[in-house]
Each structure stands twice: as structure tokens, then as C-alpha cells.
ModelCIF file with pLDDT and N, C-alpha, C, O atoms, coordinates in Angstrom:
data_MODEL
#
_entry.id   MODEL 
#
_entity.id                         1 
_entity.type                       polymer 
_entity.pdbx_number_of_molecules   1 
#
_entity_poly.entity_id                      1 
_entity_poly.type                           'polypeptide(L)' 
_entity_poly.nstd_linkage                   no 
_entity_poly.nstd_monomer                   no 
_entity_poly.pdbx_seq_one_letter_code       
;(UNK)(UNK)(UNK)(UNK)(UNK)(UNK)(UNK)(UNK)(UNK)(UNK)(UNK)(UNK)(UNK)(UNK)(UNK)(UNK)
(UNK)(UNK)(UNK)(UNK)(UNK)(UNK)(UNK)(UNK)(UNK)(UNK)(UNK)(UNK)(UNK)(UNK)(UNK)(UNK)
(UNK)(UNK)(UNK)(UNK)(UNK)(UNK)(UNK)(UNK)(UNK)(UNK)(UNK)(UNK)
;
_entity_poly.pdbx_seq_one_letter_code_can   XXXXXXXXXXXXXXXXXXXXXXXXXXXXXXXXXXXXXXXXXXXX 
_entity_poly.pdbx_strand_id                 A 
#
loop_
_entity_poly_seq.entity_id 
_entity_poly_seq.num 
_entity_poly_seq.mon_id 
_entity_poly_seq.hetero 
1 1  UNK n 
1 2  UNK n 
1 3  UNK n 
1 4  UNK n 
1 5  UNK n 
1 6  UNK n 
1 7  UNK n 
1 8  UNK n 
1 9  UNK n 
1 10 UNK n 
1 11 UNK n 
1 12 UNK n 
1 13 UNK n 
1 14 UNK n 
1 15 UNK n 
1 16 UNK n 
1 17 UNK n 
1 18 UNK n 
1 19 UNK n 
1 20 UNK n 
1 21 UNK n 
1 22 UNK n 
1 23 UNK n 
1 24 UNK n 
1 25 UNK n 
1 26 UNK n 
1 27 UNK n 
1 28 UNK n 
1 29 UNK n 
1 30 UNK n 
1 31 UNK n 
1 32 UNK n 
1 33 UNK n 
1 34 UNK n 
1 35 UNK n 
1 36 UNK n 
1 37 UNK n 
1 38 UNK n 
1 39 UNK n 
1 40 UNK n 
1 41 UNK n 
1 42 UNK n 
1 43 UNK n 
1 44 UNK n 
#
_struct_asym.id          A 
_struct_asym.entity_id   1 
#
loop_
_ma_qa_metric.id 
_ma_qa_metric.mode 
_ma_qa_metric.name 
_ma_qa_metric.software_group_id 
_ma_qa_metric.type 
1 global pLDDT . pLDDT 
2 local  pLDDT . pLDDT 
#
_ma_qa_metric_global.metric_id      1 
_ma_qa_metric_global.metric_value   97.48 
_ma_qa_metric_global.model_id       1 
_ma_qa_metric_global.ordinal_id     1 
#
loop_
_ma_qa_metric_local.label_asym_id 
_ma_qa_metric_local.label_comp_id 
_ma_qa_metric_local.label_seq_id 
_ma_qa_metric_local.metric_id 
_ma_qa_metric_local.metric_value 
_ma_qa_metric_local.model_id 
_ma_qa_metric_local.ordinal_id 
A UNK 1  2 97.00 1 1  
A UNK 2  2 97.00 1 2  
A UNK 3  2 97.00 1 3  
A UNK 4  2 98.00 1 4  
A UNK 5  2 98.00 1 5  
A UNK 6  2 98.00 1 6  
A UNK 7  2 98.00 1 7  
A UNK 8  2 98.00 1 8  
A UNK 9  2 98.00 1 9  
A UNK 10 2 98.00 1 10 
A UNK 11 2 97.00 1 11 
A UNK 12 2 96.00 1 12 
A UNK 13 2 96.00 1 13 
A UNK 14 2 96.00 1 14 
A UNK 15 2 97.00 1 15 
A UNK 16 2 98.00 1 16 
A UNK 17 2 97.00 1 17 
A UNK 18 2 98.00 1 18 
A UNK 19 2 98.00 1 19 
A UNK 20 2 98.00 1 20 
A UNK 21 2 97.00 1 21 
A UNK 22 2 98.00 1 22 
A UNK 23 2 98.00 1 23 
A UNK 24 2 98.00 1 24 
A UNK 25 2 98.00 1 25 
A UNK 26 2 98.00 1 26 
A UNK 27 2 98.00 1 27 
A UNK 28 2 98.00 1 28 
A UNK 29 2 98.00 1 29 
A UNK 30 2 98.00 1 30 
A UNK 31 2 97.00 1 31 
A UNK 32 2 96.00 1 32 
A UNK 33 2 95.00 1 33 
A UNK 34 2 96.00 1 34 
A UNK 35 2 97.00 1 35 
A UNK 36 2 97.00 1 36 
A UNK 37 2 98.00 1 37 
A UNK 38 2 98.00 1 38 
A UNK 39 2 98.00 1 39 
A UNK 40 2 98.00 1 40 
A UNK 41 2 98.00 1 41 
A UNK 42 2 98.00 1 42 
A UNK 43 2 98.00 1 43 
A UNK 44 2 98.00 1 44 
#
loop_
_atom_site.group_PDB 
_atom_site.id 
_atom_site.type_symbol 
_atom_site.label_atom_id 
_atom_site.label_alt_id 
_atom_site.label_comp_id 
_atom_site.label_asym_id 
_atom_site.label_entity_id 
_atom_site.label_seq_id 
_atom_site.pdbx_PDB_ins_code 
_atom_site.Cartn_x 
_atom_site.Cartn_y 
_atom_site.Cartn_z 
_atom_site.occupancy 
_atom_site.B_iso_or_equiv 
_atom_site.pdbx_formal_charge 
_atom_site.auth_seq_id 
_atom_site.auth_comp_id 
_atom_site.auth_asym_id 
_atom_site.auth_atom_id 
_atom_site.pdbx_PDB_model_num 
ATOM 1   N N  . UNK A 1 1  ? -19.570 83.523 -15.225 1.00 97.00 ? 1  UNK A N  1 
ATOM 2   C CA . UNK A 1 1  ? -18.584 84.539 -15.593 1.00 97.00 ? 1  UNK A CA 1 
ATOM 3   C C  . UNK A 1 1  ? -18.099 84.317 -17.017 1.00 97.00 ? 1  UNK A C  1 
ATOM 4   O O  . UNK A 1 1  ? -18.232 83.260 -17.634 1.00 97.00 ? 1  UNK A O  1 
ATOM 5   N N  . UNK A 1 2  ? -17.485 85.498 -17.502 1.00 97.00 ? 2  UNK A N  1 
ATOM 6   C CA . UNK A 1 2  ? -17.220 85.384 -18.891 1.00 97.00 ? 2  UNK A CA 1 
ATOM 7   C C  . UNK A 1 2  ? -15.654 84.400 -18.640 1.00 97.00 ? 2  UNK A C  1 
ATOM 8   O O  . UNK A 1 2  ? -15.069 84.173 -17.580 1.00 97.00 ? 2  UNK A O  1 
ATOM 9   N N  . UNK A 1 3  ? -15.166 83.796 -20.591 1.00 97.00 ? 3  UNK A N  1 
ATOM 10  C CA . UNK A 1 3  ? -14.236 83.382 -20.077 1.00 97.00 ? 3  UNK A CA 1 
ATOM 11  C C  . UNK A 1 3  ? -12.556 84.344 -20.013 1.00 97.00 ? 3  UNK A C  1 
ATOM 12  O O  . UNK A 1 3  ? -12.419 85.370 -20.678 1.00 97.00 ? 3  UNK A O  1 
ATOM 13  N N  . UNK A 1 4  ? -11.351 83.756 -19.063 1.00 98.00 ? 4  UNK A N  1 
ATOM 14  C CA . UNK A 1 4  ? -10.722 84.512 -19.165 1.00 98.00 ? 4  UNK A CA 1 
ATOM 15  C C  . UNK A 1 4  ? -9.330  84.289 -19.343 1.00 98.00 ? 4  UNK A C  1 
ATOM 16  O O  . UNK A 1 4  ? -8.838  83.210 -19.013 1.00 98.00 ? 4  UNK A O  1 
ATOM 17  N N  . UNK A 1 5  ? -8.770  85.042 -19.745 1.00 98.00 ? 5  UNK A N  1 
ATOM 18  C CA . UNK A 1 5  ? -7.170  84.497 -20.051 1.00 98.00 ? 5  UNK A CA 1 
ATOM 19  C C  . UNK A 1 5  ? -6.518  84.379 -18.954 1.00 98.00 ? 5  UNK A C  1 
ATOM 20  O O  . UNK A 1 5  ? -6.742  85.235 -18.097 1.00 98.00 ? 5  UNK A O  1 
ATOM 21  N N  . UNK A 1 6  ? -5.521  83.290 -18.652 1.00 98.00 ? 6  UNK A N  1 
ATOM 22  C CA . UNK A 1 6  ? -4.785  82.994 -17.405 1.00 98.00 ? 6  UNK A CA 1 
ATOM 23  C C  . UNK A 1 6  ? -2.930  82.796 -17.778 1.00 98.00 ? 6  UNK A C  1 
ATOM 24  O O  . UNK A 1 6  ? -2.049  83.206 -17.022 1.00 98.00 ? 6  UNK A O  1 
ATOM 25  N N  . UNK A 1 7  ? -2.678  82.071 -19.121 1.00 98.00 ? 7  UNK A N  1 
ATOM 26  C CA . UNK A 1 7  ? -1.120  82.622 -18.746 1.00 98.00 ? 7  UNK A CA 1 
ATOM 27  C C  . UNK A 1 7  ? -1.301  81.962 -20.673 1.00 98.00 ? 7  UNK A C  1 
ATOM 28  O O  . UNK A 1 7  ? -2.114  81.205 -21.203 1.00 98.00 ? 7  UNK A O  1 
ATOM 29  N N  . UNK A 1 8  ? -0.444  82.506 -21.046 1.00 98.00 ? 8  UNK A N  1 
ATOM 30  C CA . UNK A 1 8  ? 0.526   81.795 -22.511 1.00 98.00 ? 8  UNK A CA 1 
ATOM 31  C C  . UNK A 1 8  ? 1.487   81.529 -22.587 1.00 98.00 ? 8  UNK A C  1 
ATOM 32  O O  . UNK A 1 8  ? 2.070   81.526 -21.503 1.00 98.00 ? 8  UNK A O  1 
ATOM 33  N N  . UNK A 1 9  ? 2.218   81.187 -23.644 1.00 98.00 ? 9  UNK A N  1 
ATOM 34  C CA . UNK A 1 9  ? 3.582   80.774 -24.178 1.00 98.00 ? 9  UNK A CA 1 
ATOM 35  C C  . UNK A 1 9  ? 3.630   80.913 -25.233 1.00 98.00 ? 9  UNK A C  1 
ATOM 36  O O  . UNK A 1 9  ? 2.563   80.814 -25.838 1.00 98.00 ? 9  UNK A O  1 
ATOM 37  N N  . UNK A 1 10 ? 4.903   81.221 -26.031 1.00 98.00 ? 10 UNK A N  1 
ATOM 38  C CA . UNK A 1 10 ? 5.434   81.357 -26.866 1.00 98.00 ? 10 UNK A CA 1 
ATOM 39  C C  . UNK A 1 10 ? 5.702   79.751 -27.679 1.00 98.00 ? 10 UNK A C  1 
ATOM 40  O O  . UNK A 1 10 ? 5.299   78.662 -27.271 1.00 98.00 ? 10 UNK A O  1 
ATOM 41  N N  . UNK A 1 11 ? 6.445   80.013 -28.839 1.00 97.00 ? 11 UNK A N  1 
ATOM 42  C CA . UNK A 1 11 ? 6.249   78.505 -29.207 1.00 97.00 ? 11 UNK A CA 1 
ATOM 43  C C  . UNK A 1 11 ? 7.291   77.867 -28.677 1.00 97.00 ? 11 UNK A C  1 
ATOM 44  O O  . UNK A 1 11 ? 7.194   76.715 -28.253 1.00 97.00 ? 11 UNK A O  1 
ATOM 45  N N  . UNK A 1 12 ? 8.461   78.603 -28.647 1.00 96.00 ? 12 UNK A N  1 
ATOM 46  C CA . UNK A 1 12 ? 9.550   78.216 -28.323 1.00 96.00 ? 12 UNK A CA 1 
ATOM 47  C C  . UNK A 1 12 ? 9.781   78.022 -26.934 1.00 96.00 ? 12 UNK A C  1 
ATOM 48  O O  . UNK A 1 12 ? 10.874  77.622 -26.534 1.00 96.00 ? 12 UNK A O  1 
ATOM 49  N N  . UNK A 1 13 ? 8.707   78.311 -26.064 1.00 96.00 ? 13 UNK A N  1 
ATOM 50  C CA . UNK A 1 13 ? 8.932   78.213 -24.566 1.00 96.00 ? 13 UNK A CA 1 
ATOM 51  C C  . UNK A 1 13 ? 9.543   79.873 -23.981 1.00 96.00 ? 13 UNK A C  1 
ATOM 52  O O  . UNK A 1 13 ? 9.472   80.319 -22.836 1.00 96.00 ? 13 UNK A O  1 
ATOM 53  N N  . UNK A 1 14 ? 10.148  80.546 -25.246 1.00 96.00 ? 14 UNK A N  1 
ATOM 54  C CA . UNK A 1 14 ? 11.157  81.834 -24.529 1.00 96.00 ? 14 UNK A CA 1 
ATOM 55  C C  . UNK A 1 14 ? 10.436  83.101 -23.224 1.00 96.00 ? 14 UNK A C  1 
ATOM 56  O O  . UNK A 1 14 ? 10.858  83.701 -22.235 1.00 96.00 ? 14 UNK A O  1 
ATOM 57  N N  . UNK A 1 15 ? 8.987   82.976 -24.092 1.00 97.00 ? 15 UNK A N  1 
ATOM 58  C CA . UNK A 1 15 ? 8.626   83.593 -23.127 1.00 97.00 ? 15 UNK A CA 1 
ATOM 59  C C  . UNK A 1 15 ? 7.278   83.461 -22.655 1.00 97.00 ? 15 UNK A C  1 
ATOM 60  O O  . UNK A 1 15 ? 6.658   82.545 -23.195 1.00 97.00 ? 15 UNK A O  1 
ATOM 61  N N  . UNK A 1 16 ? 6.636   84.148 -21.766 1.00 98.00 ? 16 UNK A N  1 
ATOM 62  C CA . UNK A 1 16 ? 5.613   83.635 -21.368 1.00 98.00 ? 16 UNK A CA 1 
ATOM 63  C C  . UNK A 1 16 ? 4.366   84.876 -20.887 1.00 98.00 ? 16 UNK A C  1 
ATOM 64  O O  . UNK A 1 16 ? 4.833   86.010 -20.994 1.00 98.00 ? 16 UNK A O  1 
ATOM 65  N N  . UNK A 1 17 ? 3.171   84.853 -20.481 1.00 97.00 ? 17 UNK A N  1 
ATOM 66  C CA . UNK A 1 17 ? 2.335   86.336 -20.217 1.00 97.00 ? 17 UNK A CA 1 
ATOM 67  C C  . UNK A 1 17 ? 1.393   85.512 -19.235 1.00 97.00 ? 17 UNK A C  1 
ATOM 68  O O  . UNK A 1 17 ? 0.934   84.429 -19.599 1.00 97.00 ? 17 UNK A O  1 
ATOM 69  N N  . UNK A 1 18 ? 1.133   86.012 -18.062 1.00 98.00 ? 18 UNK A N  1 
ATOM 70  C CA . UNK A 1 18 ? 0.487   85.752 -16.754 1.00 98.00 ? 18 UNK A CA 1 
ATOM 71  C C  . UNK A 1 18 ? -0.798  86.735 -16.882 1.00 98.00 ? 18 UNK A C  1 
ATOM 72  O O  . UNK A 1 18 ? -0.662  87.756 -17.558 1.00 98.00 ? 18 UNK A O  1 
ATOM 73  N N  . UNK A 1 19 ? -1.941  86.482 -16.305 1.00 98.00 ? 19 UNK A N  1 
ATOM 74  C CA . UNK A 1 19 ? -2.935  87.238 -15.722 1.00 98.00 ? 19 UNK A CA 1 
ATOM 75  C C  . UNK A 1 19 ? -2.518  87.698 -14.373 1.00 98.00 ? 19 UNK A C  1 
ATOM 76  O O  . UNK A 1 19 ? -1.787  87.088 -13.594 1.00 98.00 ? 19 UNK A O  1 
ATOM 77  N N  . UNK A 1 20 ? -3.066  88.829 -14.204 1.00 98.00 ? 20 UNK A N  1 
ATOM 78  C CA . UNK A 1 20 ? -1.786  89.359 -12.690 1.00 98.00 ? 20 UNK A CA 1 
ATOM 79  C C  . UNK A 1 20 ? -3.009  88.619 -11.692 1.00 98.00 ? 20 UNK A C  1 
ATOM 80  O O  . UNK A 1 20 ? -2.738  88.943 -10.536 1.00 98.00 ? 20 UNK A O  1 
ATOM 81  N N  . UNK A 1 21 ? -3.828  88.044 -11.707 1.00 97.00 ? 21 UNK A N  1 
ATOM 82  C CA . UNK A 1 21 ? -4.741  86.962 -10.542 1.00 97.00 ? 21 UNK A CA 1 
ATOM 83  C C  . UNK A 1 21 ? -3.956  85.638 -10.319 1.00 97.00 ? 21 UNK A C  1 
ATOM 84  O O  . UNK A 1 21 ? -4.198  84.839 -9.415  1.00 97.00 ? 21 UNK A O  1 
ATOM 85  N N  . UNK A 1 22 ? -2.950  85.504 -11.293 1.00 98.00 ? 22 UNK A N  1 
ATOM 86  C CA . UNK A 1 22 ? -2.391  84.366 -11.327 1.00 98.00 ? 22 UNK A CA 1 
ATOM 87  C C  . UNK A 1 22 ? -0.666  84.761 -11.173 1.00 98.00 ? 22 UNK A C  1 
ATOM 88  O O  . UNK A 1 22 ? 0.269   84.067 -10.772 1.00 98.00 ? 22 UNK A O  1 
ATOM 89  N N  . UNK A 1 23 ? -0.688  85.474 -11.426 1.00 98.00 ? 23 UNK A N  1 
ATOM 90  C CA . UNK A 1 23 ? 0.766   85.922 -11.843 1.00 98.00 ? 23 UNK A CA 1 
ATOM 91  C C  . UNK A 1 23 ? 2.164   85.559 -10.427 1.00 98.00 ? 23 UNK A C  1 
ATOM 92  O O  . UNK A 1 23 ? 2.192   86.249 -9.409  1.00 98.00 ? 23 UNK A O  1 
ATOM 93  N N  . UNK A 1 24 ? 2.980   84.628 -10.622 1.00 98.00 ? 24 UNK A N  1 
ATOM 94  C CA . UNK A 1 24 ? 3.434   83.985 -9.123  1.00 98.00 ? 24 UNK A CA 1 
ATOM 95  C C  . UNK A 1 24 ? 3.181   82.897 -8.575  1.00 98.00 ? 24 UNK A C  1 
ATOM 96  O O  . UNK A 1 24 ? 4.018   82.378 -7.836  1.00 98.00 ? 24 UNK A O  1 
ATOM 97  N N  . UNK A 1 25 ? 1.565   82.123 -8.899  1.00 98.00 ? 25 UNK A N  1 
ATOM 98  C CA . UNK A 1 25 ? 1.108   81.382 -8.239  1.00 98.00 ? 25 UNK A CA 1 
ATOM 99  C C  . UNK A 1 25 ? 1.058   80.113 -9.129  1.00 98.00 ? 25 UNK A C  1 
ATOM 100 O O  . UNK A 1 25 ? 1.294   78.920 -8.945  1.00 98.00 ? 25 UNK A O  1 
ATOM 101 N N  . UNK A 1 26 ? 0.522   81.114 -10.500 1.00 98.00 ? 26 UNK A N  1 
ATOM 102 C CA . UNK A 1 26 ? 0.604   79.467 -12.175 1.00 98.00 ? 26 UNK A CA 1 
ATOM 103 C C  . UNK A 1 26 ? 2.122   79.992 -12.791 1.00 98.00 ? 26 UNK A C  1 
ATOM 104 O O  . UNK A 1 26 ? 2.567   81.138 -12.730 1.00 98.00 ? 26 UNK A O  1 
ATOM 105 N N  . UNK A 1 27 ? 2.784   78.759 -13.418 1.00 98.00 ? 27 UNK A N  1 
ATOM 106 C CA . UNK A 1 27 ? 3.873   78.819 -14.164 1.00 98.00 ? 27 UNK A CA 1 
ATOM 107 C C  . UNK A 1 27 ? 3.262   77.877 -15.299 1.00 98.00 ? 27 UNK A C  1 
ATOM 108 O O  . UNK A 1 27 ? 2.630   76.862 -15.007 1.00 98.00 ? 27 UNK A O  1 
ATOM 109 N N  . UNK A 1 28 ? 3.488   78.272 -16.584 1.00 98.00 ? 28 UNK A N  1 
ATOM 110 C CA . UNK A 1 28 ? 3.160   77.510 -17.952 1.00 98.00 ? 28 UNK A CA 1 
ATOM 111 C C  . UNK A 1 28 ? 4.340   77.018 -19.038 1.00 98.00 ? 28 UNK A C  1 
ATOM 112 O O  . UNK A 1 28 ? 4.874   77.651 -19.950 1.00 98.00 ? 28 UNK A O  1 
ATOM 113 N N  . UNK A 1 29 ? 4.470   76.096 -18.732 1.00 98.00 ? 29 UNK A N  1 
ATOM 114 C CA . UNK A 1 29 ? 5.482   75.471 -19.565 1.00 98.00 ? 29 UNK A CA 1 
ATOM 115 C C  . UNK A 1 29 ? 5.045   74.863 -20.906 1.00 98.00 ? 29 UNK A C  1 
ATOM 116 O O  . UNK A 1 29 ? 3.852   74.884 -21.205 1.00 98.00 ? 29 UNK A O  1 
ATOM 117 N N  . UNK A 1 30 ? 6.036   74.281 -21.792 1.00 98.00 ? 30 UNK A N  1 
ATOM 118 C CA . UNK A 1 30 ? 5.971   73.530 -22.561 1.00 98.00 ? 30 UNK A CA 1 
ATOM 119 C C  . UNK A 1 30 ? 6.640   72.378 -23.189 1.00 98.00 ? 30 UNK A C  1 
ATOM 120 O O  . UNK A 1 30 ? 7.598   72.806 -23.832 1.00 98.00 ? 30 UNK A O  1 
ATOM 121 N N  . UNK A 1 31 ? 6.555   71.261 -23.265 1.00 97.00 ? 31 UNK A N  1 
ATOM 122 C CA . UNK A 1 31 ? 8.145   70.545 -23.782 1.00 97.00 ? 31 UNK A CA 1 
ATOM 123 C C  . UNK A 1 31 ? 7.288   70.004 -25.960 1.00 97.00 ? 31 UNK A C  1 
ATOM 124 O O  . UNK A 1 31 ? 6.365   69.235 -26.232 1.00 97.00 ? 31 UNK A O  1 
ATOM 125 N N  . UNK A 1 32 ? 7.783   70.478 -26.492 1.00 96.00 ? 32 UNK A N  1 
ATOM 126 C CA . UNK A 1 32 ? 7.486   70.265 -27.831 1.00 96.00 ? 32 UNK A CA 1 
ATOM 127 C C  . UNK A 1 32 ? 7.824   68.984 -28.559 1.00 96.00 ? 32 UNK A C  1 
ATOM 128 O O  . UNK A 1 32 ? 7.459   68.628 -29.679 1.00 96.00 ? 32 UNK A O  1 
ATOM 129 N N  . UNK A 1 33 ? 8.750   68.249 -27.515 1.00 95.00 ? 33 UNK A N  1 
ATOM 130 C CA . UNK A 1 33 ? 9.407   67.192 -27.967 1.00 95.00 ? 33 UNK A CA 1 
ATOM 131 C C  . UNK A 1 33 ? 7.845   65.787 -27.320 1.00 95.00 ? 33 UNK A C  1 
ATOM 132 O O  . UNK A 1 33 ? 7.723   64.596 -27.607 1.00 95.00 ? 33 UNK A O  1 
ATOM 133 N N  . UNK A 1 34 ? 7.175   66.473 -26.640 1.00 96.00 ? 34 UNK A N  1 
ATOM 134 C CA . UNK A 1 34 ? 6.014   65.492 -26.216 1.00 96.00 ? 34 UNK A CA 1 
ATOM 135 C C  . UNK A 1 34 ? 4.436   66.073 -26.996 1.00 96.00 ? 34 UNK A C  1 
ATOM 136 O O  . UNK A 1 34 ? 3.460   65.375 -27.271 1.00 96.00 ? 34 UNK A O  1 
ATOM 137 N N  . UNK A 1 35 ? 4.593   67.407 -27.192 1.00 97.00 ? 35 UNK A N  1 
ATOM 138 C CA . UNK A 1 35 ? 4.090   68.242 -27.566 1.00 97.00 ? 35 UNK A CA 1 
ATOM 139 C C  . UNK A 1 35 ? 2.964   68.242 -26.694 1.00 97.00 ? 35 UNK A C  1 
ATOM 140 O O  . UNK A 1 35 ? 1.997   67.544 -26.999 1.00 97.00 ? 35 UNK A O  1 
ATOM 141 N N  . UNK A 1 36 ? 2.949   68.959 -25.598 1.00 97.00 ? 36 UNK A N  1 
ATOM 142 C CA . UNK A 1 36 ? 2.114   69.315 -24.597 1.00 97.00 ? 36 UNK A CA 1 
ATOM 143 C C  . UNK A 1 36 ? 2.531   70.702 -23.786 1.00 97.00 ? 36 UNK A C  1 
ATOM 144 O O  . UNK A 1 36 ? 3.644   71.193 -23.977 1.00 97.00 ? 36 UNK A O  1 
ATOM 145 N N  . UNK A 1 37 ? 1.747   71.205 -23.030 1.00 98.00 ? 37 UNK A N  1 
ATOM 146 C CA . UNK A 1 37 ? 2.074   72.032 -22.627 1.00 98.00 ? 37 UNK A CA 1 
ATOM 147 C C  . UNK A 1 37 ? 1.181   72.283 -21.343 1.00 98.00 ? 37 UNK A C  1 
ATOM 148 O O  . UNK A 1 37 ? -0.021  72.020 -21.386 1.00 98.00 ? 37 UNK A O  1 
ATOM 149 N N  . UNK A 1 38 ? 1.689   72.720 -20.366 1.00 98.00 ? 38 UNK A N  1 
ATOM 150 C CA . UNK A 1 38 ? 1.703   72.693 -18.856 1.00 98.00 ? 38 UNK A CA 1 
ATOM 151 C C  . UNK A 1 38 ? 0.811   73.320 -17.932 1.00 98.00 ? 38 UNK A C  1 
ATOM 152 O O  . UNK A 1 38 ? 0.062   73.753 -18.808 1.00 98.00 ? 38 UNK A O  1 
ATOM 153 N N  . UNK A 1 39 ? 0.316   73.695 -16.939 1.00 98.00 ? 39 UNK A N  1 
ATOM 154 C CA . UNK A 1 39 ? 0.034   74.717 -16.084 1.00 98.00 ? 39 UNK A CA 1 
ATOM 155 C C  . UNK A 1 39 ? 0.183   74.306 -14.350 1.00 98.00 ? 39 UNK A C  1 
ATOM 156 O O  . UNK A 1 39 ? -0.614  73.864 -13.523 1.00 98.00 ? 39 UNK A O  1 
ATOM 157 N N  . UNK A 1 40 ? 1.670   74.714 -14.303 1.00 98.00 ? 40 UNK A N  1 
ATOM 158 C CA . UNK A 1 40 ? 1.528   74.158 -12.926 1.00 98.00 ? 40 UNK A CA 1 
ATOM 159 C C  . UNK A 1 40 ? 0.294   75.563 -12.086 1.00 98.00 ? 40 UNK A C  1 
ATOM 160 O O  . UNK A 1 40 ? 0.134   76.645 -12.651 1.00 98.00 ? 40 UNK A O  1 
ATOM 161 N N  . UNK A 1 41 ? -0.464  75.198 -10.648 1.00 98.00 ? 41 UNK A N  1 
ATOM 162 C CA . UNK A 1 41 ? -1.217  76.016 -10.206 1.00 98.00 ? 41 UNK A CA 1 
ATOM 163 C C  . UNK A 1 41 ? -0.631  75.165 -8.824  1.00 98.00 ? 41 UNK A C  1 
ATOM 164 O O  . UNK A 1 41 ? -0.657  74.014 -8.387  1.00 98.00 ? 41 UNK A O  1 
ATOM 165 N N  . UNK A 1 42 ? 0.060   76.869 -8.331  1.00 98.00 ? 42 UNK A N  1 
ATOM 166 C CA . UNK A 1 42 ? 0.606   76.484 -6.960  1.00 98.00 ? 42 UNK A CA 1 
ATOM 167 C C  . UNK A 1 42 ? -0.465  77.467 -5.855  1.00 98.00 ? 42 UNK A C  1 
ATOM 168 O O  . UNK A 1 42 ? -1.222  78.310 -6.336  1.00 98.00 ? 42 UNK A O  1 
ATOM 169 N N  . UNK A 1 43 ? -0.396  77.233 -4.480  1.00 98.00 ? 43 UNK A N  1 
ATOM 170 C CA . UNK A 1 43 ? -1.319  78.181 -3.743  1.00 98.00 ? 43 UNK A CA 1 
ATOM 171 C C  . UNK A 1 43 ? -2.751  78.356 -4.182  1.00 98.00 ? 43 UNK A C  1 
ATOM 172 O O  . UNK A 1 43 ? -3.298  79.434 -3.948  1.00 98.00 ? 43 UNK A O  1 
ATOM 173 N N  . UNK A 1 44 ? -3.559  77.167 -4.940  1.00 98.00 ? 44 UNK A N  1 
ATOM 174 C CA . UNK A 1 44 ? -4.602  77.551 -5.098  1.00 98.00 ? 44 UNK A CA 1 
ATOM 175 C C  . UNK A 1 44 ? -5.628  77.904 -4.177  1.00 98.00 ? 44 UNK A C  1 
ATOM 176 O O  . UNK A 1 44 ? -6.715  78.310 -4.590  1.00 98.00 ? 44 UNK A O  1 
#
């Protein structure tokens, strides 16, 4: 399969954009102070 977008973030963390296959199930965080950034995947 081709590849596909699943969620982003902003830099600041403020906001965020879901793929609606995911949308509910992944939450994407970020902490800048470690500089990493997240994908929890719940209900997989």
C-alpha cells in the first residue's frame, strides 16, 4: 500500500489533525522540553 498520513502536531502542541481511520483511537503528543514526540495507539 501506498504510504499514509495518520495524525500531526503543531509545534507548540496547540493543535493537532487525525486520519478519520485513526481518529479516537491514536492521540499525538509532544513534550519539546525532551524533544520527542508521541503516538499513543489505543484499540488497535
Amino acid at each position: 500500500k501506498e504510504r499514509e498520513f495518520v495524525a500531526a502536531i503543531t509545534w507548540n502542541g496547540g493543535s493537532a489533525n487525525y486520519a478519520g481511520s485513526v481518529r479516537g483511537r491514536f492521540t499525538i503528543s509532544r513534550d519539546n522540553a525532551k524533544n520527542t514526540v508521541y503516538l499513543q495507539m489505543n484499540n488497535l
